[in-house]
PDB file of N, CA and C in Angstrom:
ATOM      1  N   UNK A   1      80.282 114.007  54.767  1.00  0.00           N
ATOM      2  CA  UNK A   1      81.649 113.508  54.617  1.00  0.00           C
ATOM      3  C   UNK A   1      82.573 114.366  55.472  1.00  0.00           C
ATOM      4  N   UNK A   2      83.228 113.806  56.419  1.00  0.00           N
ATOM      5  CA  UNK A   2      84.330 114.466  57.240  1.00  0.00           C
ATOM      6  C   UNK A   2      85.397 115.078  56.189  1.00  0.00           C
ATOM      7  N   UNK A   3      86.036 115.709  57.252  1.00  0.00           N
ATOM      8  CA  UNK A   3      87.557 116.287  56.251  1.00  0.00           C
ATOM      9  C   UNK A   3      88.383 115.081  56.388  1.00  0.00           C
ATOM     10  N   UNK A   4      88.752 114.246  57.093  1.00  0.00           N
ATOM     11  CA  UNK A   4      89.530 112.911  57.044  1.00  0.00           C
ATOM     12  C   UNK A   4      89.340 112.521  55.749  1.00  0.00           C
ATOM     13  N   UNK A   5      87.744 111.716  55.611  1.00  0.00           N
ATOM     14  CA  UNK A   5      87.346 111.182  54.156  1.00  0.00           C
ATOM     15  C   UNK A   5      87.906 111.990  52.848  1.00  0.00           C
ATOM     16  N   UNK A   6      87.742 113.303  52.902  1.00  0.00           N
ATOM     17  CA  UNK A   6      87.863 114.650  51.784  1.00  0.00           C
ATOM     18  C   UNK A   6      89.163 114.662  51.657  1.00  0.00           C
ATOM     19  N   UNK A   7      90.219 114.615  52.506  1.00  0.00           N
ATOM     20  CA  UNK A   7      91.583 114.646  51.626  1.00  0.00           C
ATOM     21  C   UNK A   7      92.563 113.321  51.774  1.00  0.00           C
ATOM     22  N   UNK A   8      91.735 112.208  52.333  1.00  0.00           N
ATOM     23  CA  UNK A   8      92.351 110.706  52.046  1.00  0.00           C
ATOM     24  C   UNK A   8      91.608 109.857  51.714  1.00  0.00           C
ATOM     25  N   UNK A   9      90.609 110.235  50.718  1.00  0.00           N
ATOM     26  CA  UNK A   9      89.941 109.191  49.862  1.00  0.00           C
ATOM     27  C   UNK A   9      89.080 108.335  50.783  1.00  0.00           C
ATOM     28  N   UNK A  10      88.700 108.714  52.051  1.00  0.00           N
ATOM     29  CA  UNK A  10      87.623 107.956  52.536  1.00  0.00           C
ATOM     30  C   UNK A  10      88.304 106.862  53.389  1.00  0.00           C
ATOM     31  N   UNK A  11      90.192 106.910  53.195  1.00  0.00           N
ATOM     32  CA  UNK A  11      90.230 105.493  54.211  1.00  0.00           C
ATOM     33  C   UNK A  11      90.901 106.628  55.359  1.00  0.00           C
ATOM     34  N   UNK A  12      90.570 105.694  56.147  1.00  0.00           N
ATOM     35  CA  UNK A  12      91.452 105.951  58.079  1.00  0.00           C
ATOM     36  C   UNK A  12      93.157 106.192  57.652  1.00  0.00           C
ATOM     37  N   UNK A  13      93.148 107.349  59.084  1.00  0.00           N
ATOM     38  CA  UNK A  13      94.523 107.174  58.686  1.00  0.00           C
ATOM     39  C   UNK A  13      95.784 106.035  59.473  1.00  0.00           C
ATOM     40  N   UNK A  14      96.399 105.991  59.013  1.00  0.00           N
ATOM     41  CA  UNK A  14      97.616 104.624  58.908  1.00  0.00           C
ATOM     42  C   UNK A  14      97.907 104.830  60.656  1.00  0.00           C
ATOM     43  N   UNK A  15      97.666 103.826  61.372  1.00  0.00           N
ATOM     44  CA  UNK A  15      98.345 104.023  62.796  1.00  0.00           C
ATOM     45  C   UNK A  15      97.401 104.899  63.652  1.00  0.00           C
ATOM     46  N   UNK A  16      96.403 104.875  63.554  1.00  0.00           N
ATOM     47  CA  UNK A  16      95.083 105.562  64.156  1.00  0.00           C
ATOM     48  C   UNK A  16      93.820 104.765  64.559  1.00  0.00           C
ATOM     49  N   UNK A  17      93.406 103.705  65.306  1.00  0.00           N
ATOM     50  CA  UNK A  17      92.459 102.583  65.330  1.00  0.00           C
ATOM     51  C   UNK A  17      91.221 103.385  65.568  1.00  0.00           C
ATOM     52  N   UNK A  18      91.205 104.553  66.323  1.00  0.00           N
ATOM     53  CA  UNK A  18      89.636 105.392  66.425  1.00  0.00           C
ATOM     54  C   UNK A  18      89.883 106.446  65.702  1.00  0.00           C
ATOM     55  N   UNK A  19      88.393 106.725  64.913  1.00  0.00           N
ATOM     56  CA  UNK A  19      88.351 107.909  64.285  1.00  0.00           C
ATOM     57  C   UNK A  19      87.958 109.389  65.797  1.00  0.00           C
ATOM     58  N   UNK A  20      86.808 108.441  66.432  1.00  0.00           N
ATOM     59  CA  UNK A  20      86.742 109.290  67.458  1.00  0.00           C
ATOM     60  C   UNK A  20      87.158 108.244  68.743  1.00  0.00           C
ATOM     61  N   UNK A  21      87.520 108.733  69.961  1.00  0.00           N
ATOM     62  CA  UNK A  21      88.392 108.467  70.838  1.00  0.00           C
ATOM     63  C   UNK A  21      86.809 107.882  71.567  1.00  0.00           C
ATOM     64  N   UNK A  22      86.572 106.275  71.896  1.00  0.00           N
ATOM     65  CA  UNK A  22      85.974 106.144  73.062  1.00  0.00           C
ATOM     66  C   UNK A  22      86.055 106.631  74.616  1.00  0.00           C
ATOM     67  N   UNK A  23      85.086 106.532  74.996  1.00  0.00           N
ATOM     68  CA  UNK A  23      84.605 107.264  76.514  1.00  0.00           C
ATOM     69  C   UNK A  23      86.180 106.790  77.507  1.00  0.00           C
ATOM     70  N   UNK A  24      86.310 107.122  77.942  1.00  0.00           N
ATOM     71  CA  UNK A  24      87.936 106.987  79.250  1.00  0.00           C
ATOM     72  C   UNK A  24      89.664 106.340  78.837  1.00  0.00           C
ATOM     73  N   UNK A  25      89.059 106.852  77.316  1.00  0.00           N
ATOM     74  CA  UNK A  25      90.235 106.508  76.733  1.00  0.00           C
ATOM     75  C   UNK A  25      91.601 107.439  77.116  1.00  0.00           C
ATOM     76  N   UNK A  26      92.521 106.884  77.576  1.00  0.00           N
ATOM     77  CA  UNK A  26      93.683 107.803  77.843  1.00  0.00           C
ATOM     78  C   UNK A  26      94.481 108.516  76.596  1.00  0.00           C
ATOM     79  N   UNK A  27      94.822 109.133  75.969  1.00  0.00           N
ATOM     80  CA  UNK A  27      95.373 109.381  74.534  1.00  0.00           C
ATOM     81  C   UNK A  27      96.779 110.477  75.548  1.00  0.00           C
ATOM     82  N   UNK A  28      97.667 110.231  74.395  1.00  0.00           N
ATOM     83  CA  UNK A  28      98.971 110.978  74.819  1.00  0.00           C
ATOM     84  C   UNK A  28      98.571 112.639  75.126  1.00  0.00           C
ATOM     85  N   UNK A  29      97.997 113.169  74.092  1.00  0.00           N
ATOM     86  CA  UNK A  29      97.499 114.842  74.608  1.00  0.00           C
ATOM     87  C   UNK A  29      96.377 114.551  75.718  1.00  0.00           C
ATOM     88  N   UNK A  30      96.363 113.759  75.755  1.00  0.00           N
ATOM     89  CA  UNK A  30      95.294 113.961  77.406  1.00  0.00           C
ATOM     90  C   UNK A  30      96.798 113.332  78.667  1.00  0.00           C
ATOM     91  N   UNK A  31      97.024 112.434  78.367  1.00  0.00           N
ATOM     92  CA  UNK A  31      97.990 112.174  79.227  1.00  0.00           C
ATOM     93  C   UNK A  31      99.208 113.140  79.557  1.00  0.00           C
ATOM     94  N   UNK A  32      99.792 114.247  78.789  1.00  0.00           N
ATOM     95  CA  UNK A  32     100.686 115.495  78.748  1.00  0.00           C
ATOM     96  C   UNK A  32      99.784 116.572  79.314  1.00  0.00           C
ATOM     97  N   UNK A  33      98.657 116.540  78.887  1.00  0.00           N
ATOM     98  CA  UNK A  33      97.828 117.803  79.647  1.00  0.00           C
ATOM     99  C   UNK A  33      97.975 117.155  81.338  1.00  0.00           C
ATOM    100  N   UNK A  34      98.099 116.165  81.712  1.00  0.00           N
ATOM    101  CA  UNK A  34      97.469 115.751  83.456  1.00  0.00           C
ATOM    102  C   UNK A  34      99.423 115.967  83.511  1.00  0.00           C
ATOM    103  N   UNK A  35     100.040 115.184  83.221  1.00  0.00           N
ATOM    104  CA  UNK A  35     101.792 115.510  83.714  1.00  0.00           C
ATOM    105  C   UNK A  35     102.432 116.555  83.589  1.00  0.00           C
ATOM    106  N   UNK A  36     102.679 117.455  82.402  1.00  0.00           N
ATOM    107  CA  UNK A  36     104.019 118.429  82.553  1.00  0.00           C
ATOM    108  C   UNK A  36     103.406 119.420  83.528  1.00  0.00           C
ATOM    109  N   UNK A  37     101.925 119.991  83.633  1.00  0.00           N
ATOM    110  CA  UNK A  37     101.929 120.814  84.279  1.00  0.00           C
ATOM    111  C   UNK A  37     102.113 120.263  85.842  1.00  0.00           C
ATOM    112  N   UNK A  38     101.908 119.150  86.462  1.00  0.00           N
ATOM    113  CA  UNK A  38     102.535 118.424  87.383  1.00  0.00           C
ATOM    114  C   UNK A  38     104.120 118.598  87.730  1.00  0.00           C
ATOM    115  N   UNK A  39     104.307 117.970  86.564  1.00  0.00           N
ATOM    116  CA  UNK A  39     105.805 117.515  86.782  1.00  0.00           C
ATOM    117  C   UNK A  39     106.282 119.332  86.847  1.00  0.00           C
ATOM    118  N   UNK A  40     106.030 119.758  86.074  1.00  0.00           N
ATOM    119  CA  UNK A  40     106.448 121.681  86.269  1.00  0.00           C
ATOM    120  C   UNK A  40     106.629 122.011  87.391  1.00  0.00           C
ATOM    121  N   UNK A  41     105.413 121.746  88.213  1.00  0.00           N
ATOM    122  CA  UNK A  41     105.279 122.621  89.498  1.00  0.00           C
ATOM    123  C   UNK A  41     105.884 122.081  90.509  1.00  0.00           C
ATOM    124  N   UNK A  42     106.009 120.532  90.418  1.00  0.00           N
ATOM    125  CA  UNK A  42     106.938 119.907  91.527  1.00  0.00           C
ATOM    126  C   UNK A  42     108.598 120.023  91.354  1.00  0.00           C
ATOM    127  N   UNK A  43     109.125 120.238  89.605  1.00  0.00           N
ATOM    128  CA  UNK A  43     110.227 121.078  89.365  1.00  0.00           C
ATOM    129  C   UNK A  43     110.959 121.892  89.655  1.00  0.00           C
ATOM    130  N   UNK A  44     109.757 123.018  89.972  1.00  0.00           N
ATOM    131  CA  UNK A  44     109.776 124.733  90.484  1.00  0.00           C
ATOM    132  C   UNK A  44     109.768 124.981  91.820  1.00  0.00           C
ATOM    133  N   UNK A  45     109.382 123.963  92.697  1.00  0.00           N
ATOM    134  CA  UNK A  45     109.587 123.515  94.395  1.00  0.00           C
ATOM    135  C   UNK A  45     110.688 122.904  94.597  1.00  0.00           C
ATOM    136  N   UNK A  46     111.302 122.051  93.871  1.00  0.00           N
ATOM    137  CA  UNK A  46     112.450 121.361  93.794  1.00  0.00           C
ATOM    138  C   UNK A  46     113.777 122.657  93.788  1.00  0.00           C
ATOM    139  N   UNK A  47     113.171 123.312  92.599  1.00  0.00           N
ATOM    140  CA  UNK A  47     114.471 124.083  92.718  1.00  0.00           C
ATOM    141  C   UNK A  47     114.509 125.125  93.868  1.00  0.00           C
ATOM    142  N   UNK A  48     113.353 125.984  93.814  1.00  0.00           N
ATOM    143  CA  UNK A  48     113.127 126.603  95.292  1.00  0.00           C
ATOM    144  C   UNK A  48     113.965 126.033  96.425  1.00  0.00           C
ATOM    145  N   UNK A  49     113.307 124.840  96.707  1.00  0.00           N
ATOM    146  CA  UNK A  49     114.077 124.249  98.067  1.00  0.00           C
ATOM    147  C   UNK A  49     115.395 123.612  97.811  1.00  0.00           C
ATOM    148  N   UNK A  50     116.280 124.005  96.520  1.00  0.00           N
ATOM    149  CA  UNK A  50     117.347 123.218  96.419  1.00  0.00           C
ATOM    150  C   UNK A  50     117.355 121.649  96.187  1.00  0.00           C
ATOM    151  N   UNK A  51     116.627 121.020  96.194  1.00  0.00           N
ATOM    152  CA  UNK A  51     116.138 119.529  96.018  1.00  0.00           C
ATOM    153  C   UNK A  51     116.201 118.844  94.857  1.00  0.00           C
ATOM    154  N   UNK A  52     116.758 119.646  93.545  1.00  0.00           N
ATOM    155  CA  UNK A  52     116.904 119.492  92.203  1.00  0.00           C
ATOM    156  C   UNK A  52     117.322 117.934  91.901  1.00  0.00           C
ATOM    157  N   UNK A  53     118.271 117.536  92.420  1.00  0.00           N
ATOM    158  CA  UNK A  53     119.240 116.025  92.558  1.00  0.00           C
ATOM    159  C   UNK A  53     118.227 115.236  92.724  1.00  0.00           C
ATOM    160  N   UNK A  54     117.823 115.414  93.975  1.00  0.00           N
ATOM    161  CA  UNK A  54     116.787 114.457  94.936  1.00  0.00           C
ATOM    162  C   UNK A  54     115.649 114.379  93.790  1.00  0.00           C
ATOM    163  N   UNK A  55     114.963 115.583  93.032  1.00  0.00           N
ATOM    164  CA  UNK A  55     113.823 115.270  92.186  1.00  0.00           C
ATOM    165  C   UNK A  55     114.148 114.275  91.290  1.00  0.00           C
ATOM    166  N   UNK A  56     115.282 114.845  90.228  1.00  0.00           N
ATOM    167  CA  UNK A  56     115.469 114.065  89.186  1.00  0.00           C
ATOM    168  C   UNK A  56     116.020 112.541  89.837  1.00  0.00           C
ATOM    169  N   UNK A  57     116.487 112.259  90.813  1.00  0.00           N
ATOM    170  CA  UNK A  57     117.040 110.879  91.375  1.00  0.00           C
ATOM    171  C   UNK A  57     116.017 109.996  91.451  1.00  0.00           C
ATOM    172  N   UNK A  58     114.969 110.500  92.363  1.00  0.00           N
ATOM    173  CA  UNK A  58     113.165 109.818  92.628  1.00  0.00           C
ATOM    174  C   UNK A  58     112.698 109.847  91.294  1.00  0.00           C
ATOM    175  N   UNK A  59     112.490 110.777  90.457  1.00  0.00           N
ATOM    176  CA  UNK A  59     111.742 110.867  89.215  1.00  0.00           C
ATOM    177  C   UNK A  59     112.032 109.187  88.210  1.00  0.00           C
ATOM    178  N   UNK A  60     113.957 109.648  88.212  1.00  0.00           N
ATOM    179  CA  UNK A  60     114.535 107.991  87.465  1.00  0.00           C
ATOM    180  C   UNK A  60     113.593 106.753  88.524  1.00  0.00           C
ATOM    181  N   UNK A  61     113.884 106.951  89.194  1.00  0.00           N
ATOM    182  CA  UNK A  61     113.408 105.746  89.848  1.00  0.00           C
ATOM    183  C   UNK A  61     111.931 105.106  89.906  1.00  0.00           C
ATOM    184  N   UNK A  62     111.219 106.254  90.181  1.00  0.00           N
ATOM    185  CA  UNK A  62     110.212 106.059  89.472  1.00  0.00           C
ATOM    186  C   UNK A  62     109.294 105.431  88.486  1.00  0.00           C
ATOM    187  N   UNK A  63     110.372 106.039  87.581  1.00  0.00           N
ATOM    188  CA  UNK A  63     110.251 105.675  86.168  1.00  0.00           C
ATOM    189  C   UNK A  63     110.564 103.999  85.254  1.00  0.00           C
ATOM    190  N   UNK A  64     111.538 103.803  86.382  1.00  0.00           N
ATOM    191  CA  UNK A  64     112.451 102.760  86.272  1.00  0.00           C
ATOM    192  C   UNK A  64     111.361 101.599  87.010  1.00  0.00           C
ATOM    193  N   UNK A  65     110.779 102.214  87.811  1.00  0.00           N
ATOM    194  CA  UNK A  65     109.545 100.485  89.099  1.00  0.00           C
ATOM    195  C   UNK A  65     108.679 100.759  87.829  1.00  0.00           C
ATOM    196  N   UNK A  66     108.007 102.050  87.349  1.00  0.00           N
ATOM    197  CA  UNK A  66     107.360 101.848  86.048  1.00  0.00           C
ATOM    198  C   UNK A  66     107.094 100.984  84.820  1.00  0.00           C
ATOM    199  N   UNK A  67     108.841 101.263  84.395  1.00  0.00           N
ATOM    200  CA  UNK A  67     108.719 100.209  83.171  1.00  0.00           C
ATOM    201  C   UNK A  67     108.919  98.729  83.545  1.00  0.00           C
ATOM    202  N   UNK A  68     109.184  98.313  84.405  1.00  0.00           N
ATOM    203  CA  UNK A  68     109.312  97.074  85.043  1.00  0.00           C
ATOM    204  C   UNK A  68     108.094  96.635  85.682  1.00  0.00           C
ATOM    205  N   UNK A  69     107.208  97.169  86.014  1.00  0.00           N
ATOM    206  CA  UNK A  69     106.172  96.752  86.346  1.00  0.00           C
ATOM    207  C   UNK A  69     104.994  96.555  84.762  1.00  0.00           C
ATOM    208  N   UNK A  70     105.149  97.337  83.822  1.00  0.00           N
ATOM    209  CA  UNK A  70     104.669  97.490  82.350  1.00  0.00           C
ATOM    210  C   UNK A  70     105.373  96.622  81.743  1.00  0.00           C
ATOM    211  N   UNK A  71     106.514  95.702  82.080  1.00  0.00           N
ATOM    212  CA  UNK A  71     107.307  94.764  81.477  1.00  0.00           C
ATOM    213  C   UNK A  71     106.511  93.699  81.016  1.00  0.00           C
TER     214      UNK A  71
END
């Protein structure tokens, strides 16, 4: 018997569809482990070279063909 089962009576928890994560599944702590340290280091060049505006300007935009394309 897992510890899941041992302190919730054996059911899954609410808003969780895998107990264990299938093979190339993307999950948010895998997806934060591959970006902030990304997004960090291209941050830390940004500010170096003064480019701070220009990052965060591209970054929105980015972000923005993103959710519109996920629309």
């Amino acid at each position: 018997m897992t510890i899941l089962n041992k302190t919730m009576g054996g059911q899954r928890m609410p808003g969780s569809p895998y107990i264990e994560t299938p093979e190339g599944l993307l999950t948010w702590p895998k997806l934060l482990r591959l970006i902030i340290p990304t997004f960090s280091v291209l941050f830390a060049v940004a500010l170096w070279k003064k480019l701070v505006v220009e990052f965060v300007v591209v970054s929105i935009i980015i972000a923005f063909i993103i959710a519109y394309i996920r629309k």
